[in-house]
Protein backbone atom coordinates (compact mmCIF):
# COMPACT_ATOMS: atom_id res chain seq x y z
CA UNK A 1 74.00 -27.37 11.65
CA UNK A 2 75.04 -25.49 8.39
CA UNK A 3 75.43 -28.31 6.42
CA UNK A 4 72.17 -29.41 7.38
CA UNK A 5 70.60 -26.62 6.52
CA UNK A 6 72.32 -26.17 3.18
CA UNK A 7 71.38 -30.01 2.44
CA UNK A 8 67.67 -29.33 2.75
CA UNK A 9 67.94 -26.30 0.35
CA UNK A 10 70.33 -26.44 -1.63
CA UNK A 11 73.61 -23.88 -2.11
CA UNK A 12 71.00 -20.97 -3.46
CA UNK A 13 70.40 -20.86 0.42
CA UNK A 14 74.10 -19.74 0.70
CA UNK A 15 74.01 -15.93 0.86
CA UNK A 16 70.97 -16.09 3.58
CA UNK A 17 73.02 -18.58 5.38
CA UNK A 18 76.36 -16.35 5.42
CA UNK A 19 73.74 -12.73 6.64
CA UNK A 20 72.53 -14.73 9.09
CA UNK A 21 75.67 -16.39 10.67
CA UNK A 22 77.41 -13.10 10.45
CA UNK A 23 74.62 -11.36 12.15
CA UNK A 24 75.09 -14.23 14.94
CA UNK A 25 79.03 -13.99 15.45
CA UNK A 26 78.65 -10.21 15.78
CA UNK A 27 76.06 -10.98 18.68
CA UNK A 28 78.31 -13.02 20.37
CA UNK A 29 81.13 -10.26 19.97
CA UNK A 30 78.88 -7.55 21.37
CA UNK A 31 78.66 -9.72 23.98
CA UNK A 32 82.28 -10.34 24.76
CA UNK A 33 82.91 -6.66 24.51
CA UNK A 34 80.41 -6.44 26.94
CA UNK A 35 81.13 -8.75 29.51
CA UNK A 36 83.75 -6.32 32.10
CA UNK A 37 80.41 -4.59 32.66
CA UNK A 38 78.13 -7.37 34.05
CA UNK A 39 80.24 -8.31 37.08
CA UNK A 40 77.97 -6.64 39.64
CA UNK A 41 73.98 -7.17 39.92
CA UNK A 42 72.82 -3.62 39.18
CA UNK A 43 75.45 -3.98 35.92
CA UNK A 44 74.29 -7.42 35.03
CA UNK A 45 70.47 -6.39 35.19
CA UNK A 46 70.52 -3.03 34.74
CA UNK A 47 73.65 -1.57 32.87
CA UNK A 48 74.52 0.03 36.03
CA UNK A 49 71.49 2.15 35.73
CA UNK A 50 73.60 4.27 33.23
CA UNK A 51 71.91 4.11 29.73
CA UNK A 52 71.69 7.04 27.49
CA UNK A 53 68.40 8.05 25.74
CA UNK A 54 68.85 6.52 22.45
CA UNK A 55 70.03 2.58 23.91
CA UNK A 56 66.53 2.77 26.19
CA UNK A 57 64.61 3.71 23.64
CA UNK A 58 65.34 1.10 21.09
CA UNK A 59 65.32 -1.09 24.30
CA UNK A 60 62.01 -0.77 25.14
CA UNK A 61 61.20 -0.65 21.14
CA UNK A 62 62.77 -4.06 20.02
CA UNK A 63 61.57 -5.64 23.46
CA UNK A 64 57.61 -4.49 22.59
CA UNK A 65 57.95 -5.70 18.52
CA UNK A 66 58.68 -9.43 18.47
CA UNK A 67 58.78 -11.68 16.04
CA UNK A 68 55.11 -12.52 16.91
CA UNK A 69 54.16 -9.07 15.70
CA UNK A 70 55.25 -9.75 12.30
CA UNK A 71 54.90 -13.43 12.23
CA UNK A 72 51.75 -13.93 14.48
CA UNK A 73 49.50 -10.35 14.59
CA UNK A 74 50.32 -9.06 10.84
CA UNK A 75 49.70 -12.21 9.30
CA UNK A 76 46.59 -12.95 11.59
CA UNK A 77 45.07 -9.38 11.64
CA UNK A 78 46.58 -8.25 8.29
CA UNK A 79 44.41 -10.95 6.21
CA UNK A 80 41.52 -10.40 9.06
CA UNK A 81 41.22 -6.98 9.33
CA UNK A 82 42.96 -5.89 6.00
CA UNK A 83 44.26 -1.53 6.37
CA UNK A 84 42.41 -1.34 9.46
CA UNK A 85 44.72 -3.46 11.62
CA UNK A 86 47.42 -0.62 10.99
CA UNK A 87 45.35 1.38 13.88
CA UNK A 88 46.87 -0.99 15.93
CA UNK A 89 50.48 -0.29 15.32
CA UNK A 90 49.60 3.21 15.72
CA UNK A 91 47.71 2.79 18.87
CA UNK A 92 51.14 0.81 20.48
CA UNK A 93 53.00 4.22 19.32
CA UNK A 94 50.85 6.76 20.85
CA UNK A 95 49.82 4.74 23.75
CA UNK A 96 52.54 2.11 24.19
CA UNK A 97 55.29 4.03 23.64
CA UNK A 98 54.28 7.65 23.97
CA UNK A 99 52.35 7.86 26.74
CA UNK A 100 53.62 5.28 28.51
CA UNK A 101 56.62 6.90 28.99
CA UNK A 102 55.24 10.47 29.85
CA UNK A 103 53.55 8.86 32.64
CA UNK A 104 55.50 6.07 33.94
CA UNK A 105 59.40 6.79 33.07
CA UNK A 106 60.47 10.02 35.49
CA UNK A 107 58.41 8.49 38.31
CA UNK A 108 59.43 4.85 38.02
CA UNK A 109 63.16 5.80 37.89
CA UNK A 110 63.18 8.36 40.87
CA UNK A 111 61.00 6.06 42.95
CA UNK A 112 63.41 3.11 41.70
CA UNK A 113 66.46 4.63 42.66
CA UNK A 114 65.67 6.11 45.99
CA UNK A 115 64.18 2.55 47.02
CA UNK A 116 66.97 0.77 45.37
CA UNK A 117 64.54 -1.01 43.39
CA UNK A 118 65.56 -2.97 40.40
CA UNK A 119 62.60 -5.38 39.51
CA UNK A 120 58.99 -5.02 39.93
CA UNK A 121 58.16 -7.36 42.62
CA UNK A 122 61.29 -4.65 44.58
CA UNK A 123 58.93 -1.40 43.37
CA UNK A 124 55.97 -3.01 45.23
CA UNK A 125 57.80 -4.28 48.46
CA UNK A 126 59.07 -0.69 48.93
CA UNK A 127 55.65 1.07 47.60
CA UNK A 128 52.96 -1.32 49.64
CA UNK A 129 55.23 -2.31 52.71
CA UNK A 130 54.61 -6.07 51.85
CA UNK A 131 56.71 -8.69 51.64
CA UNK A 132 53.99 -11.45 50.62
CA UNK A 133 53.47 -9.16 47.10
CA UNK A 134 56.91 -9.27 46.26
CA UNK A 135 56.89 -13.16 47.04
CA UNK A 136 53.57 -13.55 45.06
CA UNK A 137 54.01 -11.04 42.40
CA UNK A 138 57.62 -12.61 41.35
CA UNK A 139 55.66 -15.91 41.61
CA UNK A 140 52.93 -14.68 38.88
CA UNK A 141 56.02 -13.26 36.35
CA UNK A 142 58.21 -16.11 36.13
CA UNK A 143 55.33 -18.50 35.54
CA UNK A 144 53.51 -16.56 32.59
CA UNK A 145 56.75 -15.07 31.17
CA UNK A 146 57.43 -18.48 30.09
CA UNK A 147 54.98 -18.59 27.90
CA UNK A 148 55.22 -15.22 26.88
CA UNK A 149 59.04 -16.14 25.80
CA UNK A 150 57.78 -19.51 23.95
CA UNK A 151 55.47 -17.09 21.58
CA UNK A 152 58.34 -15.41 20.76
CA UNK A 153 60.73 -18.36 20.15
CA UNK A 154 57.36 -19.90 17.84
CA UNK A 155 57.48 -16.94 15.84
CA UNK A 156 60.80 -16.78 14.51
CA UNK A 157 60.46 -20.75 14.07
CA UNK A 158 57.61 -20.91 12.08
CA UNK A 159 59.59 -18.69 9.53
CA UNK A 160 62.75 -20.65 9.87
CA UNK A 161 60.92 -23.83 9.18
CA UNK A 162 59.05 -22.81 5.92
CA UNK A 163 61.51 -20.54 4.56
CA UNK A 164 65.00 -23.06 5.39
CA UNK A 165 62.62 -26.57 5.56
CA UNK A 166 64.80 -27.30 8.56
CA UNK A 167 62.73 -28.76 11.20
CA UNK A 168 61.05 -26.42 13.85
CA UNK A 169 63.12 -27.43 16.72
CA UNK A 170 66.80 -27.13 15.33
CA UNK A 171 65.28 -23.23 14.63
CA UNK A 172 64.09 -22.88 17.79
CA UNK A 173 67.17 -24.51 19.58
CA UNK A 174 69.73 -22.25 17.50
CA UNK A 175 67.86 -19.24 18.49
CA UNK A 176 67.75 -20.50 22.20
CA UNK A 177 71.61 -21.34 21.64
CA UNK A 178 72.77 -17.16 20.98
CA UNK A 179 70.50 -15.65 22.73
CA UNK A 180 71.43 -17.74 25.77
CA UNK A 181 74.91 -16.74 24.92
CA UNK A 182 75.16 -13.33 24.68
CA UNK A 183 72.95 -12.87 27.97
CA UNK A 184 75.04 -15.02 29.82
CA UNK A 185 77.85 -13.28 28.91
CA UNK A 186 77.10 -9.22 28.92
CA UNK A 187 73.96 -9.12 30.92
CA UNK A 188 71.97 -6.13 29.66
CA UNK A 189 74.64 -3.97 28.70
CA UNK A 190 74.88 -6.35 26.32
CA UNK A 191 71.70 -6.40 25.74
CA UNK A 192 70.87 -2.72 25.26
CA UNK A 193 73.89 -2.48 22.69
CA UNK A 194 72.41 -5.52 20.70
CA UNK A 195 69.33 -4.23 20.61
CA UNK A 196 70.23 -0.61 19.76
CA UNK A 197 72.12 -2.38 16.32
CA UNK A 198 68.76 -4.65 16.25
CA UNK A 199 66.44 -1.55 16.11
CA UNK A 200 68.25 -0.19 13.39
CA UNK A 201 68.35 -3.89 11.54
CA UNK A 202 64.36 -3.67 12.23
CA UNK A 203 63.76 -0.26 10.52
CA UNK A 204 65.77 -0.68 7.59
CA UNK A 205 63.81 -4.12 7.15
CA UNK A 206 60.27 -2.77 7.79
CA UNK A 207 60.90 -0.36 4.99
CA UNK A 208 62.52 -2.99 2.65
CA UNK A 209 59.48 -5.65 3.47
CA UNK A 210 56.96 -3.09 2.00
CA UNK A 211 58.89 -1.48 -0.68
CA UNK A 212 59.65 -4.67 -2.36
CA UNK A 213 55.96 -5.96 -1.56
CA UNK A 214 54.91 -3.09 -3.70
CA UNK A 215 57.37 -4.00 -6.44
CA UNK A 216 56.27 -7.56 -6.53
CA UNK A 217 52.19 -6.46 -6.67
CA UNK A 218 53.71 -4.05 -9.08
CA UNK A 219 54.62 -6.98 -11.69
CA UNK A 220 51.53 -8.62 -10.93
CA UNK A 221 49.05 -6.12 -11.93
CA UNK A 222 48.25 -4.12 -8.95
CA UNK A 223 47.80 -0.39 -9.38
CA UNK A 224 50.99 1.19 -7.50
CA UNK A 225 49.86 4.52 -7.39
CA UNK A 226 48.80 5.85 -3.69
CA UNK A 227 45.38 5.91 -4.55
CA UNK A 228 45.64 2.53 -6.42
CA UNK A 229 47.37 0.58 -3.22
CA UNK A 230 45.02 2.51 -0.78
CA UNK A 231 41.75 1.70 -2.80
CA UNK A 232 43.20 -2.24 -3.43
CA UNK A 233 43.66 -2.12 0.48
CA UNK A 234 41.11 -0.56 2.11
CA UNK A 235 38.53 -3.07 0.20
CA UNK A 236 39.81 -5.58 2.14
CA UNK A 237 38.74 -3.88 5.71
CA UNK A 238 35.47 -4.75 4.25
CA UNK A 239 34.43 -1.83 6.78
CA UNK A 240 34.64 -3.86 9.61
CA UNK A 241 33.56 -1.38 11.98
CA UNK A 242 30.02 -1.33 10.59
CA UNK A 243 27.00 -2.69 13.09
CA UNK A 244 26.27 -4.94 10.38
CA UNK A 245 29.39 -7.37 11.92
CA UNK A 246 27.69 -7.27 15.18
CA UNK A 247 24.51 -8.45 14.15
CA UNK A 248 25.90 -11.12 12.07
CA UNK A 249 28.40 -12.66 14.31
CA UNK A 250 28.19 -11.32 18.02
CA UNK A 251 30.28 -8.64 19.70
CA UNK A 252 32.95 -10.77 20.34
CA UNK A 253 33.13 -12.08 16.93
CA UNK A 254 32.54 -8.35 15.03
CA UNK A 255 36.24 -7.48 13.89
CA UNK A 256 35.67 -4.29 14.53
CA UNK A 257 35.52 -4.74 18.52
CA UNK A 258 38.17 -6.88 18.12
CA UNK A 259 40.30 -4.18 16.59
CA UNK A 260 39.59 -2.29 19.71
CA UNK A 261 40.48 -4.74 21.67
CA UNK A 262 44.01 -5.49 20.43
CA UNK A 263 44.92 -2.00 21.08
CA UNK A 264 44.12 -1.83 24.71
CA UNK A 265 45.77 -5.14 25.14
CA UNK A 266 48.86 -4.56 23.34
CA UNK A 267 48.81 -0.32 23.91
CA UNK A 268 47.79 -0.16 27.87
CA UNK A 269 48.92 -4.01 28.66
CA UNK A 270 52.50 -2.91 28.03
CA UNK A 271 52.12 -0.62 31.08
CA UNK A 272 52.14 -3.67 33.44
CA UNK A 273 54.92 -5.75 31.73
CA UNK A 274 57.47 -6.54 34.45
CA UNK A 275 60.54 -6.47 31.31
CA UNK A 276 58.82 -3.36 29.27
CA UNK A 277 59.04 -1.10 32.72
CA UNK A 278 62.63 -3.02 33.54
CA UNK A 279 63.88 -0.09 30.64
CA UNK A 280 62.77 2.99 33.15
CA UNK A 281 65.02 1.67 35.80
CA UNK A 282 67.64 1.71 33.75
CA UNK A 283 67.93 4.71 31.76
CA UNK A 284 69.43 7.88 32.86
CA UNK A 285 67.45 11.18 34.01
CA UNK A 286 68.75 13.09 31.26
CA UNK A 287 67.81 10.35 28.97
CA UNK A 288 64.13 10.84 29.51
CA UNK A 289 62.55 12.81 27.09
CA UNK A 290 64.62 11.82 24.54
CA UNK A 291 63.90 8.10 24.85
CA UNK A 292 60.13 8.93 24.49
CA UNK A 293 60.58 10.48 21.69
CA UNK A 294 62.50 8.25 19.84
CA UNK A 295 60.40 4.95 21.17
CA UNK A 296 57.72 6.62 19.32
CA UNK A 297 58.66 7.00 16.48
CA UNK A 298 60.28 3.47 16.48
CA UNK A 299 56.98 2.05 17.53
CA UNK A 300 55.15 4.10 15.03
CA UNK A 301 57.26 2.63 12.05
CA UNK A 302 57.76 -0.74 13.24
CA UNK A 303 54.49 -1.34 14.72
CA UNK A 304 52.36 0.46 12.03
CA UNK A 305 54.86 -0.71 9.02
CA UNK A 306 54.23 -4.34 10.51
CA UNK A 307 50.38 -4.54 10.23
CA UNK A 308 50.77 -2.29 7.09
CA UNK A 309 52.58 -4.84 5.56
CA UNK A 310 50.25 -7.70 6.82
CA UNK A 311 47.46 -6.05 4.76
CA UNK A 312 49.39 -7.12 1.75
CA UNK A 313 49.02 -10.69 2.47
CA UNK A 314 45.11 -10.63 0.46
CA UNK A 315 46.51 -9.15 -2.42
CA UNK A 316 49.94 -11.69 -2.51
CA UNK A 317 49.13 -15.02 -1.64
CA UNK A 318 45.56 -16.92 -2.45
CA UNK A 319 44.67 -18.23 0.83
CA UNK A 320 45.56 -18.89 4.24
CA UNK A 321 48.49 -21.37 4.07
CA UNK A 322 47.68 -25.03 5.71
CA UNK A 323 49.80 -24.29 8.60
CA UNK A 324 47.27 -21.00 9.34
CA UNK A 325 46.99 -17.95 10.23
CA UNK A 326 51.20 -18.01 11.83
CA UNK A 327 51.99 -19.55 8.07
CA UNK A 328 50.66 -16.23 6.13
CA UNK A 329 53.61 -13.94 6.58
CA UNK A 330 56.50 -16.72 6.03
CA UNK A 331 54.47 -17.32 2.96
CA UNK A 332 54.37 -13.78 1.77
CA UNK A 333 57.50 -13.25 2.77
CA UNK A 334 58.62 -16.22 0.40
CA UNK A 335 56.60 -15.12 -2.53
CA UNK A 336 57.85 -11.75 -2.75
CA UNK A 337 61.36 -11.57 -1.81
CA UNK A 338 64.30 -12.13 -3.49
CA UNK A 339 66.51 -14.70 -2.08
CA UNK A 340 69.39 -11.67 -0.61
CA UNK A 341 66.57 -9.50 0.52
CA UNK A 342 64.57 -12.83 2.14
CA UNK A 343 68.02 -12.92 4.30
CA UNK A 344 68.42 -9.97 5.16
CA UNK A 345 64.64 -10.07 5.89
CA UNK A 346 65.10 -12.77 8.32
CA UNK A 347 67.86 -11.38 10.34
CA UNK A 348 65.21 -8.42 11.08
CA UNK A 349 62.61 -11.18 12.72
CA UNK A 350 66.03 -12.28 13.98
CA UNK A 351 66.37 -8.93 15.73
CA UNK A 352 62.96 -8.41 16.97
CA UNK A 353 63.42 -12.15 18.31
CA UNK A 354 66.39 -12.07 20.43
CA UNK A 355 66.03 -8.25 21.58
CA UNK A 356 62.47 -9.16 23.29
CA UNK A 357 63.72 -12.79 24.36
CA UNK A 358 66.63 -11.28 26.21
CA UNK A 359 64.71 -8.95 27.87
CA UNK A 360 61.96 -11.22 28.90
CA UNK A 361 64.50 -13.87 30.21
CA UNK A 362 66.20 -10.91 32.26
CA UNK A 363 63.03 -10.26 33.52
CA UNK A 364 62.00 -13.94 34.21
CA UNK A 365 65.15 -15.18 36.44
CA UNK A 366 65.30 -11.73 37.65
CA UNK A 367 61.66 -13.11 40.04
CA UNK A 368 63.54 -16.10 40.74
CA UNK A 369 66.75 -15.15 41.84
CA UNK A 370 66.49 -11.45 43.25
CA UNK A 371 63.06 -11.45 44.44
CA UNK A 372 62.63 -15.07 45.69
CA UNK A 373 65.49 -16.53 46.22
CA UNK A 374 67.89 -13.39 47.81
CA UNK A 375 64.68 -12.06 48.93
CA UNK A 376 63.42 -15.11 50.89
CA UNK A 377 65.59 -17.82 50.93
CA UNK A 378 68.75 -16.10 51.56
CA UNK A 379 68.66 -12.35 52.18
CA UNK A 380 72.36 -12.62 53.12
CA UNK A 381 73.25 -13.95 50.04
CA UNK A 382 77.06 -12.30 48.34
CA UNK A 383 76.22 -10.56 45.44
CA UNK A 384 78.87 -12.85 43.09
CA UNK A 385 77.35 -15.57 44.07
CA UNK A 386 73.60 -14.00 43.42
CA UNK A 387 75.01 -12.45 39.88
CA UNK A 388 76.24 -16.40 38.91
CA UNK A 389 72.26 -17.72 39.66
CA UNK A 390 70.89 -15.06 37.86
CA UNK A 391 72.96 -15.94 34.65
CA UNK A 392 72.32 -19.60 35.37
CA UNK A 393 68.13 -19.19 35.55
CA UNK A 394 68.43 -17.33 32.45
CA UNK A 395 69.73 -20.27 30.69
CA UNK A 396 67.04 -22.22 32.33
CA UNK A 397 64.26 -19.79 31.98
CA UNK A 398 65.30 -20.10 27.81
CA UNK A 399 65.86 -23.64 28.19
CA UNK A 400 62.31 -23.83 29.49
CA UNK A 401 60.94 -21.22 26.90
CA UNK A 402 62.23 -23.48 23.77
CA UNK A 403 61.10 -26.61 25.13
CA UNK A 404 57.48 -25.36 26.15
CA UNK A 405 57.40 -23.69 21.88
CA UNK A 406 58.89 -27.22 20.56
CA UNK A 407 55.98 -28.65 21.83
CA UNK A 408 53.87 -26.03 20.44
CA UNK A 409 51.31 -25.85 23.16
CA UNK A 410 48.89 -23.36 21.09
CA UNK A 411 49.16 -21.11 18.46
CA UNK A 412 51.51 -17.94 18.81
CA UNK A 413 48.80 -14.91 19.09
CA UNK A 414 47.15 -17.01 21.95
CA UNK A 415 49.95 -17.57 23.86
CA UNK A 416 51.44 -13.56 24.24
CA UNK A 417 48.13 -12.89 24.44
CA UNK A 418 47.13 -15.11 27.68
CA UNK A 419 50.59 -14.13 28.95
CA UNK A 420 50.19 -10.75 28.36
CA UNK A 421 46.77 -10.13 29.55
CA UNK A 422 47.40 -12.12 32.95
CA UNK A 423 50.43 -10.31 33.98
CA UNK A 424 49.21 -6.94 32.90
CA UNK A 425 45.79 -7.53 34.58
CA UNK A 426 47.65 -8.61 37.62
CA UNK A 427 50.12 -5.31 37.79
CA UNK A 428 48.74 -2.92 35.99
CA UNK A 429 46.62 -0.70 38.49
CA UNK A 430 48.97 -1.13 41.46
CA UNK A 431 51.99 -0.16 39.39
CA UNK A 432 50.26 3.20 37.91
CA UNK A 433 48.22 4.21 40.82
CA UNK A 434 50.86 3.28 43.18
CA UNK A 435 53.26 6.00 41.06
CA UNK A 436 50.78 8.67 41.56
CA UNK A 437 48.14 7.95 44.02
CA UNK A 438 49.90 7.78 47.75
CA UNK A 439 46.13 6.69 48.69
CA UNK A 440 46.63 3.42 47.09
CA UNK A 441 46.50 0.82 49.70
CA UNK A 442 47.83 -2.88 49.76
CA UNK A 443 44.38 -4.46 49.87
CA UNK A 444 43.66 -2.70 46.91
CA UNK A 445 46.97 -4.66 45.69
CA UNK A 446 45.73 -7.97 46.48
CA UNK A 447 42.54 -7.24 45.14
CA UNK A 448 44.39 -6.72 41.63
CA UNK A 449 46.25 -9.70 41.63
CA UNK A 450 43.58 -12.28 43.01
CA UNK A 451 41.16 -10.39 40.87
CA UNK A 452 43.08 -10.57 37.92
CA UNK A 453 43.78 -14.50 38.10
CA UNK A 454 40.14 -15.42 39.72
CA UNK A 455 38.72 -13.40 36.11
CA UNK A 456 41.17 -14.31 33.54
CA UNK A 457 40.52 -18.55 34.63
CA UNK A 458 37.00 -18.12 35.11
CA UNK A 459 36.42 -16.22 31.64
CA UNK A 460 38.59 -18.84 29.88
CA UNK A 461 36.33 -21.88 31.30
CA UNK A 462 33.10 -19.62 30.91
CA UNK A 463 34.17 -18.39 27.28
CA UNK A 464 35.39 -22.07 26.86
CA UNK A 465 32.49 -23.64 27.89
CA UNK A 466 30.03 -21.82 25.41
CA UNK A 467 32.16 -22.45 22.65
CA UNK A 468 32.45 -25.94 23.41
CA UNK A 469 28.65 -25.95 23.60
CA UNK A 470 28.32 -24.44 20.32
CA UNK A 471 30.49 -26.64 18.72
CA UNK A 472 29.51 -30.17 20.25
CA UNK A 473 32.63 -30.51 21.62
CA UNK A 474 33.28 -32.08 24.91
CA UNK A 475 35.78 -32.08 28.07
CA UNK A 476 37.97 -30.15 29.88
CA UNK A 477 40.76 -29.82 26.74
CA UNK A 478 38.04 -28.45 24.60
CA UNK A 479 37.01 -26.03 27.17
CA UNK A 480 40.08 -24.86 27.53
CA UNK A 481 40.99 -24.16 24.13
CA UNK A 482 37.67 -22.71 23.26
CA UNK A 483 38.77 -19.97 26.40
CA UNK A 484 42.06 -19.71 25.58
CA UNK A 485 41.43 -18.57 22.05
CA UNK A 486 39.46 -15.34 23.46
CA UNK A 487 42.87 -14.21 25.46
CA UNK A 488 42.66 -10.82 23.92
CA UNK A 489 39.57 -10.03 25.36
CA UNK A 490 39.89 -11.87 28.97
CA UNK A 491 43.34 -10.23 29.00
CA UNK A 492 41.34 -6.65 28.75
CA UNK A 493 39.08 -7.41 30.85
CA UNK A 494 41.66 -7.95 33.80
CA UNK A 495 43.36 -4.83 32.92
CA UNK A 496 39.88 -3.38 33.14
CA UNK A 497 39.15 -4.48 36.41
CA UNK A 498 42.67 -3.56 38.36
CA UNK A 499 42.22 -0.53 36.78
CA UNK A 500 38.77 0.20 38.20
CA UNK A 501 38.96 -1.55 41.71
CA UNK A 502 42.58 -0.22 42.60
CA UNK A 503 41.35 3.48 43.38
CA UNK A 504 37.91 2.49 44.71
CA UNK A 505 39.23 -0.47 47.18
CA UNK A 506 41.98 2.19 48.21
CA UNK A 507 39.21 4.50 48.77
CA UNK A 508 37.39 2.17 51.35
CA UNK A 509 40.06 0.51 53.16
CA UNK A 510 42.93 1.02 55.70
CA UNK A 511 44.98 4.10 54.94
CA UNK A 512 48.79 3.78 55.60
CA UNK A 513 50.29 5.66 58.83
CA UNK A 514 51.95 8.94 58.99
CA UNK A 515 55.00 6.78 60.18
CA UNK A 516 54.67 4.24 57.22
CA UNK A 517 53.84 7.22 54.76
CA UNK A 518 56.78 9.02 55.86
CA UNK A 519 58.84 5.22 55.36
CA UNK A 520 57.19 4.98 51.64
CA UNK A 521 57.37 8.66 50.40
CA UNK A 522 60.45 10.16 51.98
CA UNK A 523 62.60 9.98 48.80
């Protein structure tokens, strides 16, 4: 695969080639170091429910910032929404990180460990008494994590491909290849130690990506003081939260509610996220408060320096590329950097890439093996034998992931986003309330979940529809596009509606009994 690579570029490819091979093998040994503690399940899935402050943190950090965040949102948002999509990234810190952890972290993990809980679909079999929600709910995650995990692998391909001019699928299939590996092998011990080094790759690279932007405007006549670069980038917000884009091109079309938008989706949607809330499981108590700190502050730099950095893409490259709006940051990214720095660029999307695709593969087989299959199908099952399918579905689960981005089913935002906003709208209200309201009921469960499908389907063929109208377009594959490509918004409007009907179905149906209270609570 090297010498193919080094064919279609040449040998000034070399030193990228040699960062990002070393970066591999040192993956794979991570991995092998790991491997003693992965024998059991809960060390396997969880790291024995043993990880410090620090590992959790940049956990949950390099598992929310993808390579669709700088590949997909910056480039997208950046040249859309110029400065202004930076109050995104800082809407993921203070919500998304911050605050998710104040109010889901302490509660998750005692109610977690009393239970014995160690996915999702587990919390809500314990919580609601209801076997059919675990069965359902583990349904729901390993069918829209797929696609979730195909976003990711598109990312880091779409940079591969313009940057190397190897063909998509080799990217996507070496990426598949490690990350496969080193899950397989360590579990998310593993996992947590790769992506503690990988959160550390990602910071140092966020920093480099913008300080050598500004060196490149630099030679090319932009004003480099701070009031130069502001002045330079806050033109090209075009104040997009003026009325004026509302009355031009519809509320769904105005940037500015679309700003809005993103951060609910990507800020509160993380709350619901079956492999964002797998990190609260398994940190320790004492590891807390120190992991919310220090996710915030990852999420603050990454996140914000992400979309920061997208906002350069106006003032570095003429127009949007002709493979889009997922073609603007490669493009940047080749414009400006030196060929070293491009490497070392490259193993940061790297990072970001495998950190969140472990986790969501973890998270995937973890609904088909643990809650279906030892849940349902065997309940007597022997934990080795349980611990060897796990590892196996998450070589499918990837296997499935790469396949569904080789065939590139839709562009990158659209896919996290549909995935996203489904599973979220799903989850969202009877994993929060169900934390801190013993009121909430299981109907008030089911009402999420069928809710939250029976919206998000019927807004995509609705929102699909009038597209279609608008454009001429006909049948059922234009329909669907047309709805697919508001995700964002159906995606909040699921959240909104768990959100809302959890505490007022709860309200007006059956209450549990002091027996099954006593059952739930007694921790």
């Amino acid at each position: 695969m090297l010498s193919v690579i080094l064919s279609a570029n040449g040998g000034g490819k070399a030193a990228q080639i040699i960062i990002l091979a070393a970066y591999f093998l040192m993956m794979i040994g991570i991995a092998y170091y790991s491997r003693k503690r992965s024998g059991s399940i809960d060390e396997f899935f969880l790291g024995g429910k043993n990880i410090g402050g620090w590992m959790s943190a940049f956990a949950y950090g390099t598992t929310y910032f993808s390579a669709v965040v700088f590949v997909g949102y910056a480039g997208k948002f950046g040249w859309n929404f110029g400065l202004a999509g930076v109050w995104i990234g800082i809407g993921n810190a203070l919500i998304g990180s911050f605050l998710a952890w104040k109010v889901l972290a302490k509660k998750t993990k005692e109610f977690s460990s009393a239970k014995n809980a160690k996915t999702m679909p587990e919390f809500f079999e314990a919580r609601y008494l209801d076997k059919r929600i675990k069965l359902v709910s583990s349904i729901i995650i390993f069918i829209f994590l797929i696609p979730y995990s195909a976003s990711v692998y598109q990312g880091v391909g779409h940079i591969f491909e313009m940057i190397f001019g190897v063909d998509f699928y080799w990217c996507v299939i070496i990426m598949a290849a490690v990350t496969a590996a080193y899950v397989f092998i360590g579990g998310y011990f593993a996992t947590a130690m790769t992506d503690f080094l990988q959160g550390f790759i990602m910071l140092a690279g966020v920093a480099a990506m913008i300080v050598i932007a500004f060196v490149y405007m630099s030679g090319n006549g932009v004003d480099l003081s701070f009031s130069g670069v502001f002045e330079r980038l806050a033109a090209t917000d075009k104040g997009i939260f003026q009325p004026l884009y509302v009355e031009e091109l519809g509320l769904l079309g105005s940037p500015g509610f679309n700003v809005i938008i993103l951060i609910l989706l990507t800020s509160f949607g993380l709350w619901g996220l079956p492999q964002s809330i797998h990190k609260f499981y398994a940190v320790k108590n004492d590891g807390i408060k120190k992991a919310t700190v220090i996710s915030t502050v990852f999420a603050l730099i990454i996140g914000g320096g992400a979309y920061f950095f997208g906002s350069f893409s106006t003032l570095i490259i003429d127009g949007v590329p002709s493979g889009g709006f997922d073609a603007i940051i490669p493009a940047v990214l080749q414009r400006s950097m030196p060929p070293v720095m491009l490497g070392i660029i490259l193993v940061m999307i790297v990072a970001a890439t495998m950190s969140s695709l472990s986790s969501v593969s973890l998270s995937g087989s973890s609904a088909l093996i643990i809650d279906f299959y030892k849940g349902f199908v065997k309940k007597n099952a022997e934990e080795k034998r349980v611990n060897l399918y796990l590892r196996i579905t998450c070589l499918v689960f990837i296997a499935l992931s790469a396949v569904l981005a080789i065939v590139k089913i839709d562009a990158i935002v659209t896919m996290m986003s549909l995935s996203w906003g489904t599973l979220a709208g799903c989850f969202i209200g009877p994993y929060v309330y169900g934390l801190h309201y013993k009121k909430t009921t299981k109907a008030a469960v089911w009402t999420s979940i069928i809710g939250g499908l029976v919206i998000t389907f019927s807004l995509i063929i609705i929102l699909g529809a009038i597209a279609a109208n608008q454009t001429g377009q006909t049948g059922i594959g234009a329909i669907l596009k047309g709805g697919i490509s508001y995700a964002p918004f159906v995606g909040v409007c699921a959240m909104t509606f768990s959100a809302v009907s959890t505490p007022i179905v709860s309200r007006f149906t059956k209450q549990y009994s002091d027996k099954e209270k006593q059952e739930i609570f007694a921790v």
